[in-house]
N, C-alpha and C. Protein backbone atom coordinates (compact mmCIF):
# COMPACT_ATOMS: atom_id res chain seq x y z
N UNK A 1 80.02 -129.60 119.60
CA UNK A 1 80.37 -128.95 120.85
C UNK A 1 81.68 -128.18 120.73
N UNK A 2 82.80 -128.87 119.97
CA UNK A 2 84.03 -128.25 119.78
C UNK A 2 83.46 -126.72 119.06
N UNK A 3 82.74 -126.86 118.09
CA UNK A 3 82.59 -125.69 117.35
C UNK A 3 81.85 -124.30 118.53
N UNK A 4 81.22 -125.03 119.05
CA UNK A 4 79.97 -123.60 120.38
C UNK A 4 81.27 -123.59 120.76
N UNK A 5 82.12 -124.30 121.57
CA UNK A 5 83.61 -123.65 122.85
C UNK A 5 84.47 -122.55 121.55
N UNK A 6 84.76 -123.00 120.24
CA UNK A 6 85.45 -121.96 119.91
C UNK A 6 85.01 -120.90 119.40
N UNK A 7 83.71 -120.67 119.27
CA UNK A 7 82.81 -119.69 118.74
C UNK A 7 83.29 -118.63 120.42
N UNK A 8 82.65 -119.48 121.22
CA UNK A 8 82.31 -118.85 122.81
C UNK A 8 83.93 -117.97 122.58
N UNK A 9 84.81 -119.33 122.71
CA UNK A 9 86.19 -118.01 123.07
C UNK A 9 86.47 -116.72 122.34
N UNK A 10 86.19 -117.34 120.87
CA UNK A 10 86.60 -116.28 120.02
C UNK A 10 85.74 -114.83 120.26
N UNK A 11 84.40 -115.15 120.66
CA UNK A 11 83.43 -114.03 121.21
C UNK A 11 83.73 -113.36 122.15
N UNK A 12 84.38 -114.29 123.43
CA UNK A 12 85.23 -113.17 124.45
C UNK A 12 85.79 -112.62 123.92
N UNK A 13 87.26 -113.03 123.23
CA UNK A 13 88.12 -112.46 122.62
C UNK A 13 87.89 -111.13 122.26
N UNK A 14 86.90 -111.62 121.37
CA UNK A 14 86.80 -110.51 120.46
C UNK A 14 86.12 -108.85 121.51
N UNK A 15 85.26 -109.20 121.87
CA UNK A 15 84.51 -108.56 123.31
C UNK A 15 85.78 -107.72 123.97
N UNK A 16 86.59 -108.58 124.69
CA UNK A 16 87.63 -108.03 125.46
C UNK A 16 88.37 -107.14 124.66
N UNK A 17 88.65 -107.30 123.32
CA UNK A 17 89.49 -106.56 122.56
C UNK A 17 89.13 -105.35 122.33
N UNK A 18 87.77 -105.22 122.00
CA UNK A 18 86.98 -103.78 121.81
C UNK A 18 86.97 -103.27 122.93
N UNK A 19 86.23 -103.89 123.70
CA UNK A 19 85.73 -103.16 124.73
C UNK A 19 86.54 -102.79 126.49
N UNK A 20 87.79 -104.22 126.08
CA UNK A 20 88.65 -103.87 127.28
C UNK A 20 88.08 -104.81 128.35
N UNK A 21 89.09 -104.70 129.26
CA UNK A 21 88.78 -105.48 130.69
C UNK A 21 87.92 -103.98 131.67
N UNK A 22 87.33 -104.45 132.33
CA UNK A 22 86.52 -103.56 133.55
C UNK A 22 87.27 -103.05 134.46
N UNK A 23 87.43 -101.72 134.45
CA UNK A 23 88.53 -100.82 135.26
C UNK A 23 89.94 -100.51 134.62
N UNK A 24 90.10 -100.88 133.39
CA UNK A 24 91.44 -100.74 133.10
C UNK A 24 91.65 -99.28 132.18
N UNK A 25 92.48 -98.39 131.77
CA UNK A 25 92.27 -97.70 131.88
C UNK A 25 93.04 -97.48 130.30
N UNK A 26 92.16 -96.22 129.27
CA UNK A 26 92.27 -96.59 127.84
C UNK A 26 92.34 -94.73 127.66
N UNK A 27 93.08 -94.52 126.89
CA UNK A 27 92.90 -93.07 126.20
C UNK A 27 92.25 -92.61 124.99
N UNK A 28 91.52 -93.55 124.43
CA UNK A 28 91.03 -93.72 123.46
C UNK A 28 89.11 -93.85 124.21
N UNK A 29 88.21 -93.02 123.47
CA UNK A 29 86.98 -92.64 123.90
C UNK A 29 86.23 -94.07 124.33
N UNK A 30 85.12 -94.23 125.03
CA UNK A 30 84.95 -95.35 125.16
C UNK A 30 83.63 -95.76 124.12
N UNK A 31 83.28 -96.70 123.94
CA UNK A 31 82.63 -97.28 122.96
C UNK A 31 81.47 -97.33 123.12
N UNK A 32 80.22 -96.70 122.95
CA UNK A 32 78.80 -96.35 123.16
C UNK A 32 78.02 -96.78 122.63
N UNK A 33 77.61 -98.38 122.87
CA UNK A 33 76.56 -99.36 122.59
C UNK A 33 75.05 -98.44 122.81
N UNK A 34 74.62 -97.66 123.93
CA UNK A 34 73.44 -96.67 123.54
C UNK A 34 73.76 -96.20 124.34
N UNK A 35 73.90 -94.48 123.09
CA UNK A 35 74.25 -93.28 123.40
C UNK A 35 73.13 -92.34 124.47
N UNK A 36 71.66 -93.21 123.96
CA UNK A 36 70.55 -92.30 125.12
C UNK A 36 70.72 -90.93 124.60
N UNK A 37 70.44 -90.77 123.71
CA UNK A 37 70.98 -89.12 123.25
C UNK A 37 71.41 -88.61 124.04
N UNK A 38 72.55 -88.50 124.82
CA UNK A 38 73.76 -88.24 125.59
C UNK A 38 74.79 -87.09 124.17
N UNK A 39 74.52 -87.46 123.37
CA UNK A 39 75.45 -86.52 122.15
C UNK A 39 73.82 -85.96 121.64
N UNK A 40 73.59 -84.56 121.18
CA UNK A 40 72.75 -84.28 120.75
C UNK A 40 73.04 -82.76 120.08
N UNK A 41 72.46 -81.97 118.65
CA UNK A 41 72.35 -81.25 118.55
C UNK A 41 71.80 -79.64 119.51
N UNK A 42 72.85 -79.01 119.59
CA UNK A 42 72.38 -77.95 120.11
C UNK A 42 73.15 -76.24 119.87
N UNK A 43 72.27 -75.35 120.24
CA UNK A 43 73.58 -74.24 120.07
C UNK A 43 73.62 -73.65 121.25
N UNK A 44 75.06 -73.31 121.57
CA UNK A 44 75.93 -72.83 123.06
C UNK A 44 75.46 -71.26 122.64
N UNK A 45 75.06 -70.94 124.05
CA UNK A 45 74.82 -69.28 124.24
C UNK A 45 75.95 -68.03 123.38
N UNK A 46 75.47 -67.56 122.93
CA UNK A 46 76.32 -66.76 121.88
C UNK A 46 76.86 -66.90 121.18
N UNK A 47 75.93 -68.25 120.24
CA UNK A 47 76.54 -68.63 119.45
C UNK A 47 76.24 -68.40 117.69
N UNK A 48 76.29 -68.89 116.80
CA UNK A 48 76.08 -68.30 115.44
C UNK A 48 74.54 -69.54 114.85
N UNK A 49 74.01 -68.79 114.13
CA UNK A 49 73.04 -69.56 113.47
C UNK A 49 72.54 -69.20 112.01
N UNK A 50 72.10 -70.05 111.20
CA UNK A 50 71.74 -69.39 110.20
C UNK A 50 70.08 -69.85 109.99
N UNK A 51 69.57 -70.13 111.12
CA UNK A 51 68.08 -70.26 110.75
C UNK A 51 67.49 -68.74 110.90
N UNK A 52 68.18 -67.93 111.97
CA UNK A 52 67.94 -66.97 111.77
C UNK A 52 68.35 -65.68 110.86
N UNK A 53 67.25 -64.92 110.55
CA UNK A 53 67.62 -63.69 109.83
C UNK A 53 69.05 -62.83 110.32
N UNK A 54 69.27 -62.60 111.46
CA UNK A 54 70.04 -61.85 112.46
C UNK A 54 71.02 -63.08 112.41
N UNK A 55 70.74 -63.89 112.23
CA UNK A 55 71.97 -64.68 112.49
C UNK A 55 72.83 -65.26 114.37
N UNK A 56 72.14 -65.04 115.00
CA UNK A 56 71.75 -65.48 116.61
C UNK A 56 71.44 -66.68 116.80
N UNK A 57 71.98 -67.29 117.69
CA UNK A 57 71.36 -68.86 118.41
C UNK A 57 70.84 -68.11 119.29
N UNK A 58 70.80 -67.14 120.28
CA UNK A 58 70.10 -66.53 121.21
C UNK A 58 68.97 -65.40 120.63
N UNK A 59 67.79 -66.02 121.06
CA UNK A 59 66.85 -64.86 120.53
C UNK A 59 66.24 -63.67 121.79
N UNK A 60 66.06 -62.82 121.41
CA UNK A 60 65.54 -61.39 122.20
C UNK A 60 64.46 -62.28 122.86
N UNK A 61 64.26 -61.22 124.13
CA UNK A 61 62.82 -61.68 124.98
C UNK A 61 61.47 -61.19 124.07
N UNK A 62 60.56 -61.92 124.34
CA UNK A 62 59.30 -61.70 123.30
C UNK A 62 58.56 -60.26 124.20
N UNK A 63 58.11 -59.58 123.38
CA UNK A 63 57.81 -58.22 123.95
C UNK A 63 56.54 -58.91 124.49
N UNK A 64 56.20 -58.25 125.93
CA UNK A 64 55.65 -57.99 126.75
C UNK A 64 55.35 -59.29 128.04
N UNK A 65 56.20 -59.72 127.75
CA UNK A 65 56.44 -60.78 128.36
C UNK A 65 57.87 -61.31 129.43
N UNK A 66 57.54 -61.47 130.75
CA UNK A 66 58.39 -61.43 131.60
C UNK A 66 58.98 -63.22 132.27
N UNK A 67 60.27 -62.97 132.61
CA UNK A 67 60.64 -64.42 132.82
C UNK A 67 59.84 -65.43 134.11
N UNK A 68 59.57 -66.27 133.87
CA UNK A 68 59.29 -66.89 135.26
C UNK A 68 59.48 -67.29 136.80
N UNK A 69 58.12 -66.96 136.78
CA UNK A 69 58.34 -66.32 138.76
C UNK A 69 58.89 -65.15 138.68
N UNK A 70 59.31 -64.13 137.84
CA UNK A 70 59.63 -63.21 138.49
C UNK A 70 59.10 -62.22 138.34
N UNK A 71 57.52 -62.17 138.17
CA UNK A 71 56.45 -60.60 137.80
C UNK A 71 55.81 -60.70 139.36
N UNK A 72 56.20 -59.39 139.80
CA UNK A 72 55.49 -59.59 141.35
C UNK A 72 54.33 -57.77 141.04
N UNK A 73 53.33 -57.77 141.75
CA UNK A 73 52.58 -56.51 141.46
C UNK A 73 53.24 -56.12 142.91
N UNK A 74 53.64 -56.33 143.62
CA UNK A 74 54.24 -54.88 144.72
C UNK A 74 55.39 -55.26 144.37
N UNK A 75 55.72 -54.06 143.92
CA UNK A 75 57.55 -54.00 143.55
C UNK A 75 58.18 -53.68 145.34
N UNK A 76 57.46 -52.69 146.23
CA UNK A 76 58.22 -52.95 147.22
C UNK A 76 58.66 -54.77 147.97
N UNK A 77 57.56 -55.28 147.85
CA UNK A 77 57.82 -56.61 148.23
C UNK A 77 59.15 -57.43 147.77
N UNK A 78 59.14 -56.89 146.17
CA UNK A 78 60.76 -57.83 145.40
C UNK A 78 61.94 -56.58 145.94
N UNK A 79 61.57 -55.78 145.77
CA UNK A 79 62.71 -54.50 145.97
C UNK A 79 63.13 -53.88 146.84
N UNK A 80 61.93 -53.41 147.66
CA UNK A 80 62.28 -52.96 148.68
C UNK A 80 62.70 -51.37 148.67
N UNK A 81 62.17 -51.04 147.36
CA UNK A 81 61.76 -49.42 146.91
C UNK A 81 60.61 -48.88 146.90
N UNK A 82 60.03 -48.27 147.29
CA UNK A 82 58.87 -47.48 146.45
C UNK A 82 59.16 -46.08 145.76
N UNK A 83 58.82 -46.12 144.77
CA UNK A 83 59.20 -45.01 143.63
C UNK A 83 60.30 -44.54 143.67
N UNK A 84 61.92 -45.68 143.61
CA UNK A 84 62.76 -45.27 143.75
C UNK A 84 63.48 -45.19 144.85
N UNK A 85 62.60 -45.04 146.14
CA UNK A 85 63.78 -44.84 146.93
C UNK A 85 63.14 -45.82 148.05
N UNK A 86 64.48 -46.28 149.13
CA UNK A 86 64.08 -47.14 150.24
C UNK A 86 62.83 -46.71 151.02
N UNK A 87 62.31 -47.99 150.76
CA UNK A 87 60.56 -47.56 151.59
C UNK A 87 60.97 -48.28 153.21
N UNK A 88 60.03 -48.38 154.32
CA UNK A 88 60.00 -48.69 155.58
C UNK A 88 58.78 -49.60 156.02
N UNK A 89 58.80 -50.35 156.67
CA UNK A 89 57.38 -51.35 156.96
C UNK A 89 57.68 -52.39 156.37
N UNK A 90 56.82 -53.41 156.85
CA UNK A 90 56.53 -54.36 155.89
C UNK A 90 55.21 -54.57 155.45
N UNK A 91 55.53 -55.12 154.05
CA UNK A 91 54.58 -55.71 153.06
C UNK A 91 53.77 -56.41 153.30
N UNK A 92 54.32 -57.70 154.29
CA UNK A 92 53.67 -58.84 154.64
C UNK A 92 52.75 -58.64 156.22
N UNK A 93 52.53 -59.28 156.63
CA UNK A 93 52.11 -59.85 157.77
C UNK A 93 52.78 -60.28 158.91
N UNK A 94 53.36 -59.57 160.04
CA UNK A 94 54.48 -60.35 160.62
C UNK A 94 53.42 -60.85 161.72
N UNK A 95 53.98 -62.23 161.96
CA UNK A 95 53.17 -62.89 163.09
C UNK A 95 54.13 -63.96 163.77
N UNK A 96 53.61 -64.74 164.69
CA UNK A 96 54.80 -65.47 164.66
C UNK A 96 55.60 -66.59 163.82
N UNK A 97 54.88 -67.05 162.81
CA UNK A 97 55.70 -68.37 161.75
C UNK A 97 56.29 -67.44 161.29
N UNK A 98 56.22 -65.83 160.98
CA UNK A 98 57.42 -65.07 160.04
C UNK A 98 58.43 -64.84 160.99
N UNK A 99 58.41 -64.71 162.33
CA UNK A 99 59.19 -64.34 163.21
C UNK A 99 60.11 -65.92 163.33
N UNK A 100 59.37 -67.10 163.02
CA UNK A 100 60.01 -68.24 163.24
C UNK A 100 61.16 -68.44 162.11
N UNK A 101 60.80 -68.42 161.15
CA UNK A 101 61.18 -68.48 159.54
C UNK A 101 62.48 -67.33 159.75
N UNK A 102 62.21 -66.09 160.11
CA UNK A 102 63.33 -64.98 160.15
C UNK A 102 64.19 -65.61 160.99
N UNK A 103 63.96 -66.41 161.98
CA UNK A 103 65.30 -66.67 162.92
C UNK A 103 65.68 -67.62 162.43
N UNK A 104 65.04 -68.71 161.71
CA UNK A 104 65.47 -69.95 161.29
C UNK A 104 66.45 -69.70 160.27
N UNK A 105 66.48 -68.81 159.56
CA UNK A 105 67.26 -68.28 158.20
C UNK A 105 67.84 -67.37 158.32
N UNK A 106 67.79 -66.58 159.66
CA UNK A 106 69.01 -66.01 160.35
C UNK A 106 70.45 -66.28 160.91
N UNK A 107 69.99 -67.54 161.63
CA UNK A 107 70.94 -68.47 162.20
C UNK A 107 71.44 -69.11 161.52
N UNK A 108 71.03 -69.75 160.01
CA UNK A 108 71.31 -70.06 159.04
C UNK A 108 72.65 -69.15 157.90
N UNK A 109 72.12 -68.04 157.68
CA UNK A 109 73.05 -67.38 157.08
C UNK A 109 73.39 -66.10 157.49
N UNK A 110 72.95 -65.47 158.48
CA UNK A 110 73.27 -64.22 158.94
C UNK A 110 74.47 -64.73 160.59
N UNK A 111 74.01 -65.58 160.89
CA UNK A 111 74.88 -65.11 162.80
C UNK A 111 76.04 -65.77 162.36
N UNK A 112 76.51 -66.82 161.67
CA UNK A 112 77.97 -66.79 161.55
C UNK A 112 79.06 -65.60 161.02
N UNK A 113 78.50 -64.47 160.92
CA UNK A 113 79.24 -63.49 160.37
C UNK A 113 78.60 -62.53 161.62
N UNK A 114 77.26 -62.17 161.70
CA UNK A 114 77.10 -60.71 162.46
C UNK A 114 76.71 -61.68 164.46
N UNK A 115 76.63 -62.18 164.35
CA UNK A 115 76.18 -63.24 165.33
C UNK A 115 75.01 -63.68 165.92
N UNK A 116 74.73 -64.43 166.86
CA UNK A 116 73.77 -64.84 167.69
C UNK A 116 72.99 -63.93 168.10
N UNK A 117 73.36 -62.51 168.21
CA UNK A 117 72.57 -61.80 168.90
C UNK A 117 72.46 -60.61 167.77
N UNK A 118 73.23 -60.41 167.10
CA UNK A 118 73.21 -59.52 165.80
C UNK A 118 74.59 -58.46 166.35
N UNK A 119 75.34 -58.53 167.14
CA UNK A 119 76.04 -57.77 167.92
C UNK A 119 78.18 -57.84 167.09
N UNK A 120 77.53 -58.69 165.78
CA UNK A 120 78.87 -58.36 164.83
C UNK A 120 79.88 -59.56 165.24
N UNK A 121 79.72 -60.50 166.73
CA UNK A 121 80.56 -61.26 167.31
C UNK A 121 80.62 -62.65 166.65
N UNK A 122 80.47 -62.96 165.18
CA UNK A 122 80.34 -63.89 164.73
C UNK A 122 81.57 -64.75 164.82
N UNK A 123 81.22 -66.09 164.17
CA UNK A 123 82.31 -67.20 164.34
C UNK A 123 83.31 -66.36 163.59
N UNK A 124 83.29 -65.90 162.49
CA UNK A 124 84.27 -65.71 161.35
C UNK A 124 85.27 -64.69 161.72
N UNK A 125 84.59 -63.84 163.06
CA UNK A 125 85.08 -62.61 163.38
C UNK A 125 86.83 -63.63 164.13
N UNK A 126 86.83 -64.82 164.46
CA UNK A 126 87.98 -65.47 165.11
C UNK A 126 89.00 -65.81 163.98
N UNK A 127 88.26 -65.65 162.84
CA UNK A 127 89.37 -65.81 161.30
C UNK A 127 89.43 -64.64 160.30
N UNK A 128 89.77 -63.43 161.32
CA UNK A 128 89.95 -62.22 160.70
C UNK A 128 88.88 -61.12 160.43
N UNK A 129 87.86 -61.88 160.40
CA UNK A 129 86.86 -60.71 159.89
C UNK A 129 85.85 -60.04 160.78
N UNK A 130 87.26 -58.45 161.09
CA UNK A 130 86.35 -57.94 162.61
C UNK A 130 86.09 -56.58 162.30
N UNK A 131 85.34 -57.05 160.90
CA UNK A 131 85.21 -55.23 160.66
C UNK A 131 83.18 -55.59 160.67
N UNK A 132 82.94 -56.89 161.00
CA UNK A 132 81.64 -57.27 160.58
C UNK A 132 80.50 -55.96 161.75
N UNK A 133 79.84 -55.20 161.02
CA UNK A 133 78.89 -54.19 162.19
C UNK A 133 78.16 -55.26 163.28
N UNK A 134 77.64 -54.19 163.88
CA UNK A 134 76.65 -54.64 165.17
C UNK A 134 75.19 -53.98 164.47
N UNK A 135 74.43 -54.48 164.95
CA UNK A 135 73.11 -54.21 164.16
C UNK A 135 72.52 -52.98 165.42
N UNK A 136 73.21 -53.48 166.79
CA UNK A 136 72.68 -52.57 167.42
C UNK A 136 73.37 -50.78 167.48
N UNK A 137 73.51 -50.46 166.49
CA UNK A 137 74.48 -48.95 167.11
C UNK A 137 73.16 -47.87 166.03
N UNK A 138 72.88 -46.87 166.16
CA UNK A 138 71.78 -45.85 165.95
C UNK A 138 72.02 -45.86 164.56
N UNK A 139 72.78 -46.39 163.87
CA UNK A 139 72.45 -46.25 162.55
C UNK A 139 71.97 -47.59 162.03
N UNK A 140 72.63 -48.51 162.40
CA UNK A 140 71.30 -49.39 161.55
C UNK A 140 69.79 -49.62 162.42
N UNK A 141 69.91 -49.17 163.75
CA UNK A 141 68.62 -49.10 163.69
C UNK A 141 67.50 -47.97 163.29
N UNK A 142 68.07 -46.85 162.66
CA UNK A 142 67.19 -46.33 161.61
C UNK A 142 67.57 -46.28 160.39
N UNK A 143 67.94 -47.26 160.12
CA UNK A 143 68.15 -47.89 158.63
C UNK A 143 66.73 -48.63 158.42
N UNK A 144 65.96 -47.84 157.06
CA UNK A 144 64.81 -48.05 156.67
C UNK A 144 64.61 -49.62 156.58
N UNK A 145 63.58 -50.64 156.68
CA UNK A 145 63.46 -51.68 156.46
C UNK A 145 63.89 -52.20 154.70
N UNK A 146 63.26 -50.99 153.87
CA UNK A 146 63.53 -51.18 152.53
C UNK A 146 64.78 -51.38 152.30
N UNK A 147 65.84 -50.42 152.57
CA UNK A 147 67.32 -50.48 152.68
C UNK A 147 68.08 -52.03 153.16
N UNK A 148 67.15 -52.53 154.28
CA UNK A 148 67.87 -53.64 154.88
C UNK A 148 67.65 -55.00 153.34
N UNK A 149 66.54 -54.36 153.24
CA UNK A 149 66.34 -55.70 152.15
C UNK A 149 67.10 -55.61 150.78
N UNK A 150 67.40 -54.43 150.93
CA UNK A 150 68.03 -54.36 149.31
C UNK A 150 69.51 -54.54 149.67
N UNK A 151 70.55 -54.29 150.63
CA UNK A 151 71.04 -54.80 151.22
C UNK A 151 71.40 -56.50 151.60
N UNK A 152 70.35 -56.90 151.92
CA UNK A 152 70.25 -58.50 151.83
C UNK A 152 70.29 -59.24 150.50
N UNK A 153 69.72 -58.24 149.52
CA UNK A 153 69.30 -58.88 148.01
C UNK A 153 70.78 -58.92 147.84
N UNK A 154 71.42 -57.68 147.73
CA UNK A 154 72.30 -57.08 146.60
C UNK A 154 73.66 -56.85 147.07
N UNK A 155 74.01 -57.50 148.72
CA UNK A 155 75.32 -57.70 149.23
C UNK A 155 75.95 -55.79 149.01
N UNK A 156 76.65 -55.56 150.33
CA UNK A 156 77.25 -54.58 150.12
C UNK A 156 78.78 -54.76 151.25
N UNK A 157 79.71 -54.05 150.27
CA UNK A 157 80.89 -53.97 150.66
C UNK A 157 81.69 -55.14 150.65
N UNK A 158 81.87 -56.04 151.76
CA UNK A 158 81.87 -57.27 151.56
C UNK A 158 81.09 -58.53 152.00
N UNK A 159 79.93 -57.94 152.55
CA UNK A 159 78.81 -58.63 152.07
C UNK A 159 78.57 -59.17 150.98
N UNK A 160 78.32 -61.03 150.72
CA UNK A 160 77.47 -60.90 149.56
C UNK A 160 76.40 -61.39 149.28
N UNK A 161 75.33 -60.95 148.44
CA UNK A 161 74.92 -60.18 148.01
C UNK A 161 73.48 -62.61 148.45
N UNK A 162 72.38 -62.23 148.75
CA UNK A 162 71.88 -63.42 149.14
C UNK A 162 70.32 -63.36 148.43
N UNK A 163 70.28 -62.58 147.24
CA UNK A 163 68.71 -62.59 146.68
C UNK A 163 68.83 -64.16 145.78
N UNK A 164 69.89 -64.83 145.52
CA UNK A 164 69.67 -66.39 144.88
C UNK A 164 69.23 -66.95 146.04
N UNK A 165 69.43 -66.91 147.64
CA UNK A 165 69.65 -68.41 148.51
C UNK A 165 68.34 -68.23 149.66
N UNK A 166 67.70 -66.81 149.71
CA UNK A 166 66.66 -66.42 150.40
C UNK A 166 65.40 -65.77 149.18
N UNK A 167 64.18 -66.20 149.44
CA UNK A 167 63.18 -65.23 148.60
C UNK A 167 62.37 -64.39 149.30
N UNK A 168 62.02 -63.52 148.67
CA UNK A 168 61.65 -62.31 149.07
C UNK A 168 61.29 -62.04 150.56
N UNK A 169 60.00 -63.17 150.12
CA UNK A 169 59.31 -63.33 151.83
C UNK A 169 60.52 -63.69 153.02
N UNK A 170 61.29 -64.57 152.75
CA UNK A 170 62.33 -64.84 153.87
C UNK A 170 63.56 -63.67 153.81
N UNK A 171 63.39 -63.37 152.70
CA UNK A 171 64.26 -61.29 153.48
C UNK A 171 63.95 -60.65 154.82
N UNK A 172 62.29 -60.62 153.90
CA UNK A 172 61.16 -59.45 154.87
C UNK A 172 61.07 -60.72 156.29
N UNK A 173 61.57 -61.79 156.30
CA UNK A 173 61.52 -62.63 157.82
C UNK A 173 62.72 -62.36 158.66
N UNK A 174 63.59 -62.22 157.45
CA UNK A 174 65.00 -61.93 158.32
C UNK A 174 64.63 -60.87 159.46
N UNK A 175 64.50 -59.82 158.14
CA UNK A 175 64.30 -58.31 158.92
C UNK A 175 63.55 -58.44 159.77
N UNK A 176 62.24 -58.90 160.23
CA UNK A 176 61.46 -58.96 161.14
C UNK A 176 62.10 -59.73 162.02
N UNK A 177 62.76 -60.49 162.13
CA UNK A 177 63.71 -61.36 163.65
C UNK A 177 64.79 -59.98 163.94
N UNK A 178 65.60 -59.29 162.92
CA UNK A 178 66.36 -58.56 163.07
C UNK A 178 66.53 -57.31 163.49
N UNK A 179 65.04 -56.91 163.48
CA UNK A 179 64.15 -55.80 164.35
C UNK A 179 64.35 -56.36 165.53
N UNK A 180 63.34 -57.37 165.85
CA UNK A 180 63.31 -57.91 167.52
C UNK A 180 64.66 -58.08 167.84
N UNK A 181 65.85 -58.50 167.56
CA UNK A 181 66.83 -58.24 167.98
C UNK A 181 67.20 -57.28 168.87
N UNK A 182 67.19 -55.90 167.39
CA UNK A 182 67.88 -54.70 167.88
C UNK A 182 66.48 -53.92 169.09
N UNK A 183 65.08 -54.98 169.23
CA UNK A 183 64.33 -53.96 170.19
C UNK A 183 64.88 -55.23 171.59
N UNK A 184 64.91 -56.14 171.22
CA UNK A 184 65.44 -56.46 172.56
C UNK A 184 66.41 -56.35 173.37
N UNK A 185 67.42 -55.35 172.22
CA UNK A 185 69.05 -55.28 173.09
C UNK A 185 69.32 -53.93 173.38
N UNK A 186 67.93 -52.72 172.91
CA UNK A 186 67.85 -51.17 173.45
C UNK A 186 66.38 -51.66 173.46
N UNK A 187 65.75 -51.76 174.88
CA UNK A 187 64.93 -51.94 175.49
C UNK A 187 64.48 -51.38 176.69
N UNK A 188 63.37 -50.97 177.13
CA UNK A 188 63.05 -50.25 178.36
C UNK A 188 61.86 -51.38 179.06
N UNK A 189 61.84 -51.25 180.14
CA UNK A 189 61.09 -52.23 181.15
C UNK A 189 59.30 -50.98 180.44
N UNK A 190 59.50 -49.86 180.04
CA UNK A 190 58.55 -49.56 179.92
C UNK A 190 57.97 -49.71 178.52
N UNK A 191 58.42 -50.73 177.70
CA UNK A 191 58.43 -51.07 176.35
C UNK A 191 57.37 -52.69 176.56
N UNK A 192 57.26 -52.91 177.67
CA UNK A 192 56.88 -54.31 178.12
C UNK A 192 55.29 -54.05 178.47
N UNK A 193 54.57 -54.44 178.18
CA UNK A 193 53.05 -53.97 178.61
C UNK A 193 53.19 -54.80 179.93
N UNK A 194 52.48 -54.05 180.73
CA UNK A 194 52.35 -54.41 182.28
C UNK A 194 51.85 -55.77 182.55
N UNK A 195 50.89 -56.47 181.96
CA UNK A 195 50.43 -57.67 182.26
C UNK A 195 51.67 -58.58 181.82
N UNK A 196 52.57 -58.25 181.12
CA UNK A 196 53.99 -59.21 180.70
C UNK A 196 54.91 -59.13 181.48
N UNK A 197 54.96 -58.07 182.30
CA UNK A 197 56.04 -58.03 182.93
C UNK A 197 55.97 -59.25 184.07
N UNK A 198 55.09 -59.61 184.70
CA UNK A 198 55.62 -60.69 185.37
C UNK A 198 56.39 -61.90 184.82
N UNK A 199 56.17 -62.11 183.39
CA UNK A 199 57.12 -63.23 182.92
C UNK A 199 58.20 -63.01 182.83
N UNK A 200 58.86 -61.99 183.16
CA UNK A 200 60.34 -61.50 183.29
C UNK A 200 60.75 -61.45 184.74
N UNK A 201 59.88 -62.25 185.27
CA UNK A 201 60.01 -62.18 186.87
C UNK A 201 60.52 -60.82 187.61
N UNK A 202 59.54 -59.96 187.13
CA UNK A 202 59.96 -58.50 187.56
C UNK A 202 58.50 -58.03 188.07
């Protein structure tokens, strides 16, 4: 029995010595019983190699072949060009879940800067930033739909730029809430088909 108690201590001992007490704090790396390939061979982007001929850890894109998710057949839909220049309309289908989706991701990332109503009066405008437009003044409302989206993609001035945090379809939703906006805030009672007008209690 004497011999197991001094085996036991000497095993703490020894334990504590390598490996330290729990929480205490060592400048020296810590000791990696399993690594889990946590350390592993690899090469960092631009970096040197000699498996290749060229001598590259980064190899060229394989011809004819495009990255993932991103081959769309209507380029207006990703772009918001046709042959170059800002096209108008939409691509999609507006109905109401796109009209829902556009406000939901409006209110989301558009009205704290241009606002609630699209009228430029955003929160941010109270921490300096009062150069933000109104959506309603005659130029952005004939600002082509294509324009608005490439715009949304590609941030302008100090806008920036939101084609990582919205996709395509929720652009073309924005814009479609952002239309009804600017038709509900230059509006005519004769813009209302007659059987609607009573829900406006008129």
């Amino acid at each position: 029995m004497r011999y197991f108690i001094a085996i036991l201590i000497f095993l703490v001992i020894a334990t504590f010595s390598i490996t330290g007490f729990r929480g205490s704090r060592s400048s020296k790396p810590p000791l990696e019983m399993f690594p889990d390939m946590d350390r592993q061979f690899k090469y960092k982007p631009q970096a040197e190699s000699n498996l290749f001929p060229d001598g590259r850890a980064d190899r060229p894109q394989a011809p004819g072949t495009v990255s993932f998710g991103s081959f769309h057949e209507d380029e207006y839909f990703v772009t918001g060009l046709v042959d170059g220049d800002f096209g108008d309309g939409f691509p999609i289908a507006v109905d109401g879940d796109l009209m829902k989706l556009g406000q939901e991701k409006f209110n989301i990332f558009c009205s704290v800067c241009h606002g609630a109503s699209g009228d430029g009066n955003g929160i941010t405008k109270k921490y300096g930033m009062v150069a933000t437009p109104t959506y309603h003044n005659q130029r952005f409302r004939n600002m082509s739909d294509g324009e608005i989206f490439n715009t949304i993609t590609n941030g302008k001035n100090n806008m920036l730029p939101y084609g990582a945090k919205l996709r395509p379809g929720e652009r073309w939703a924005v814009i479609a809430y952002l239309r009804a906006l600017q038709r509900a805030q230059n509006s005519r009672l004769s813009d209302v088909p007659s059987e609607n007008r009573e829900d406006l209690g008129l």
